[in-house]
Protein backbone atom coordinates (compact mmCIF):
# COMPACT_ATOMS: atom_id res chain seq x y z
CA UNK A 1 -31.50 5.46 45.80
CA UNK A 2 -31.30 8.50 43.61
CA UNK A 3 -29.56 8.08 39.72
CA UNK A 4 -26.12 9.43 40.25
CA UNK A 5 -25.43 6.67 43.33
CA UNK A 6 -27.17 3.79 41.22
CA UNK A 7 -24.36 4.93 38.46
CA UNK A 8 -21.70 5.01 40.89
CA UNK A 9 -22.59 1.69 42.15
CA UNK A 10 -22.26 -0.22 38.47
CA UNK A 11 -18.95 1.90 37.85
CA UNK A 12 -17.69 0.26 41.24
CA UNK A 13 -19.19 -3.17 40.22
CA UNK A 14 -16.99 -3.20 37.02
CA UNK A 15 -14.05 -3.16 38.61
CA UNK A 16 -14.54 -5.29 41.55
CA UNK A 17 -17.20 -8.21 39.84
CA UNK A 18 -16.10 -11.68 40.08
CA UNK A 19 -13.83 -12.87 37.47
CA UNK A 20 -14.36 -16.25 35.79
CA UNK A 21 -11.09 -18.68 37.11
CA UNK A 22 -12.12 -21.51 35.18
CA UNK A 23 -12.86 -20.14 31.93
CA UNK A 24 -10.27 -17.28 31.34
CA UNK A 25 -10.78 -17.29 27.71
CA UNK A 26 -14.64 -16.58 27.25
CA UNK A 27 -14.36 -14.43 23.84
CA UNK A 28 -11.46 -17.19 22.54
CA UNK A 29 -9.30 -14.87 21.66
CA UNK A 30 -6.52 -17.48 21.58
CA UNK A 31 -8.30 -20.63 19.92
CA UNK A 32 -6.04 -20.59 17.04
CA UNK A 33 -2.83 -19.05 18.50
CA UNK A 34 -1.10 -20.74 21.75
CA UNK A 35 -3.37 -23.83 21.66
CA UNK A 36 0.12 -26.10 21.40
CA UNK A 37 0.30 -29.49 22.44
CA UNK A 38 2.99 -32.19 22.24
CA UNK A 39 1.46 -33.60 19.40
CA UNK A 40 0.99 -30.46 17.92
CA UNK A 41 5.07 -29.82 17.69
CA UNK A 42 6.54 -33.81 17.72
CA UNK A 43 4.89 -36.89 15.79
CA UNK A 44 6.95 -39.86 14.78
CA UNK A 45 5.49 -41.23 11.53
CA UNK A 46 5.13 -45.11 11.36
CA UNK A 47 8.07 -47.23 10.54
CA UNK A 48 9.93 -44.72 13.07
CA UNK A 49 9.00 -44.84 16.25
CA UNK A 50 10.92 -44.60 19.53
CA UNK A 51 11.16 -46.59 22.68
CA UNK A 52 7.81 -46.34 24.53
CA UNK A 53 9.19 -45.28 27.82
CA UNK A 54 10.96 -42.23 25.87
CA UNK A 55 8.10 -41.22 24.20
CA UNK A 56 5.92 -40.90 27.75
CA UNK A 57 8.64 -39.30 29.52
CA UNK A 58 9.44 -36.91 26.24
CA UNK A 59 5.41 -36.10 26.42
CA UNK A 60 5.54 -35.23 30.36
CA UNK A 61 8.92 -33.23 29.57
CA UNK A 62 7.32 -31.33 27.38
CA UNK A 63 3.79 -30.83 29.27
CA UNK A 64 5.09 -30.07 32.51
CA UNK A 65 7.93 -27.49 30.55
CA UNK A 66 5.19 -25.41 28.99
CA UNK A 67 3.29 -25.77 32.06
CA UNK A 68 5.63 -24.61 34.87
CA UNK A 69 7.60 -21.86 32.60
CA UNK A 70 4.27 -20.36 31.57
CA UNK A 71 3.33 -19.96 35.30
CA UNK A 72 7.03 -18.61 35.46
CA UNK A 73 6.55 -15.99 33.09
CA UNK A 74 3.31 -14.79 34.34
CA UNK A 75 3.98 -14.82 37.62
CA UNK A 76 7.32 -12.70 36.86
CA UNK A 77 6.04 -10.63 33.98
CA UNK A 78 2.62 -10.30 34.04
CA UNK A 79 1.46 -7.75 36.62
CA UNK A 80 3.87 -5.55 35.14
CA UNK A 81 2.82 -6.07 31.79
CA UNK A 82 -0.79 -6.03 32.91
CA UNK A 83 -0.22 -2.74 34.35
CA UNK A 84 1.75 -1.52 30.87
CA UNK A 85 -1.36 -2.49 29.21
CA UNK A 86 -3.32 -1.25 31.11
CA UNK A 87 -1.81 2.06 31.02
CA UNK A 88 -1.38 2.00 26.89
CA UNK A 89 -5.14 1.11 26.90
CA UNK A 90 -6.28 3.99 29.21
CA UNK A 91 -4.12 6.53 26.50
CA UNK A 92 -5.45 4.95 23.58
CA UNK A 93 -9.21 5.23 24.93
CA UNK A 94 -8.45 8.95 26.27
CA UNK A 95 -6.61 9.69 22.45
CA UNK A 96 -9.89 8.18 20.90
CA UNK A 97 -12.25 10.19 23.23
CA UNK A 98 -10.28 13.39 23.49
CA UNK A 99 -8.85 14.13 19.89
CA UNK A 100 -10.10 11.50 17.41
CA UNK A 101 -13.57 11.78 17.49
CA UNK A 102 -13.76 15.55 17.79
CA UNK A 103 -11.17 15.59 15.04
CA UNK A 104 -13.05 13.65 12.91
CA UNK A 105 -16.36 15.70 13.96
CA UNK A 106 -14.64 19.24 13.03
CA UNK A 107 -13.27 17.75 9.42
CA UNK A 108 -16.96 16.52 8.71
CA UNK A 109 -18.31 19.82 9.54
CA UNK A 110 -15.75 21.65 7.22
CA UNK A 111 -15.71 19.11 4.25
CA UNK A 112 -19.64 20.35 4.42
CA UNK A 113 -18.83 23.71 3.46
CA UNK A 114 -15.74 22.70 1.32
CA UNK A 115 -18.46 20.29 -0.69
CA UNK A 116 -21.50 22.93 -1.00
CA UNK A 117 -18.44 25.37 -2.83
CA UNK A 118 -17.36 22.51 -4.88
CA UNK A 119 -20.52 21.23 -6.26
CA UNK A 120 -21.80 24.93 -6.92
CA UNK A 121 -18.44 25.25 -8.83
CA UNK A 122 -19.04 21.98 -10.62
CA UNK A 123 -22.41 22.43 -11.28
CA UNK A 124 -21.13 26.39 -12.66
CA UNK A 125 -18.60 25.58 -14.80
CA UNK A 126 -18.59 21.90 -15.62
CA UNK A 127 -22.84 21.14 -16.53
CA UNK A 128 -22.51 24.29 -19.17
CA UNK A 129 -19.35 22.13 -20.76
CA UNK A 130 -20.94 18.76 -20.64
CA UNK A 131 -24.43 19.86 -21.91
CA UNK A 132 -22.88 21.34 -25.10
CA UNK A 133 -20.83 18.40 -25.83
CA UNK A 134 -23.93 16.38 -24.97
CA UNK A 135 -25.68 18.85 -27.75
CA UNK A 136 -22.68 18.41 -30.07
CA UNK A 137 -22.60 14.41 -30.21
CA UNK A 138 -26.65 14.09 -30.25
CA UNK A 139 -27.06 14.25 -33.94
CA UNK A 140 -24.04 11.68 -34.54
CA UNK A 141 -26.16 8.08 -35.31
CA UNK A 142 -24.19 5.05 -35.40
CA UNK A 143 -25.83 2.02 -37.51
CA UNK A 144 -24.13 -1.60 -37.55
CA UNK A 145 -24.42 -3.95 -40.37
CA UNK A 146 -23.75 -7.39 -40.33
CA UNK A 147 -22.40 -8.44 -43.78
CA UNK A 148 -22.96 -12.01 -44.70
């Protein structure tokens, strides 16, 4: 197998590789964000609690809720968003590739040139000004006392 089908083969494998249905969040990108339970939004304090039976159902209400509208949604909304994302993705890698990075190449390679004029104009006009005023303030002596 030469080196151009070997490369073809792990560009294929990225795309078609088995994904994980158990763990769905392996980077935890959501550990602090949509991890809501019921006794994450309702608590009843004590001295005020409801009926038992309420509570349980109010629980399984709100459980099952979540759990059947966020199937819902995703089974409604989520190819399509998964394909807008996909898409925004794809331009933001291409802008990145394409323009940003040679952009930010060419200004490097200018702000060279733009920096060797600018130090030999510093180094022309300004080391000439400080040097002299460096010559002017060397004789100037400065003595504390400390009267008692």
């Amino acid at each position: 197998m030469d080196n151009d089908s070997m490369k073809e083969k792990d560009a294929f494998d990225v795309h078609t590789k088995e994904i994980d249905l158990v763990n769905r969040d392996r980077k935890h990108l959501n550990d602090d964000v949509v991890k809501v339970d019921f006794e994450d939004v309702i608590a009843e304090p004590d001295g005020t609690h409801s009926f038992d039976g309420i509570w349980k159902a109010s629980f399984t209400t709100f459980t099952v809720t979540k759990y059947w509208c966020y199937r819902i949604l995703t089974a409604l909304v989520g190819i399509p968003l998964a394909l807008i994302w996909g898409i925004y993705f794809a331009i933001l890698s291409f802008i990145h590739i394409w323009v940003v990075v040679p952009c930010v190449k060419s200004y490097l390679i200018e702000i060279q040139c733009v920096s060797r004029v600018y130090s030999i104009c510093i180094h022309t006009f300004c080391d000439p000004l400080f040097e002299a005023i460096g010559k002017v303030f060397s004789s100037v002596r400065i003595s504390l006392s400390k009267e008692v």
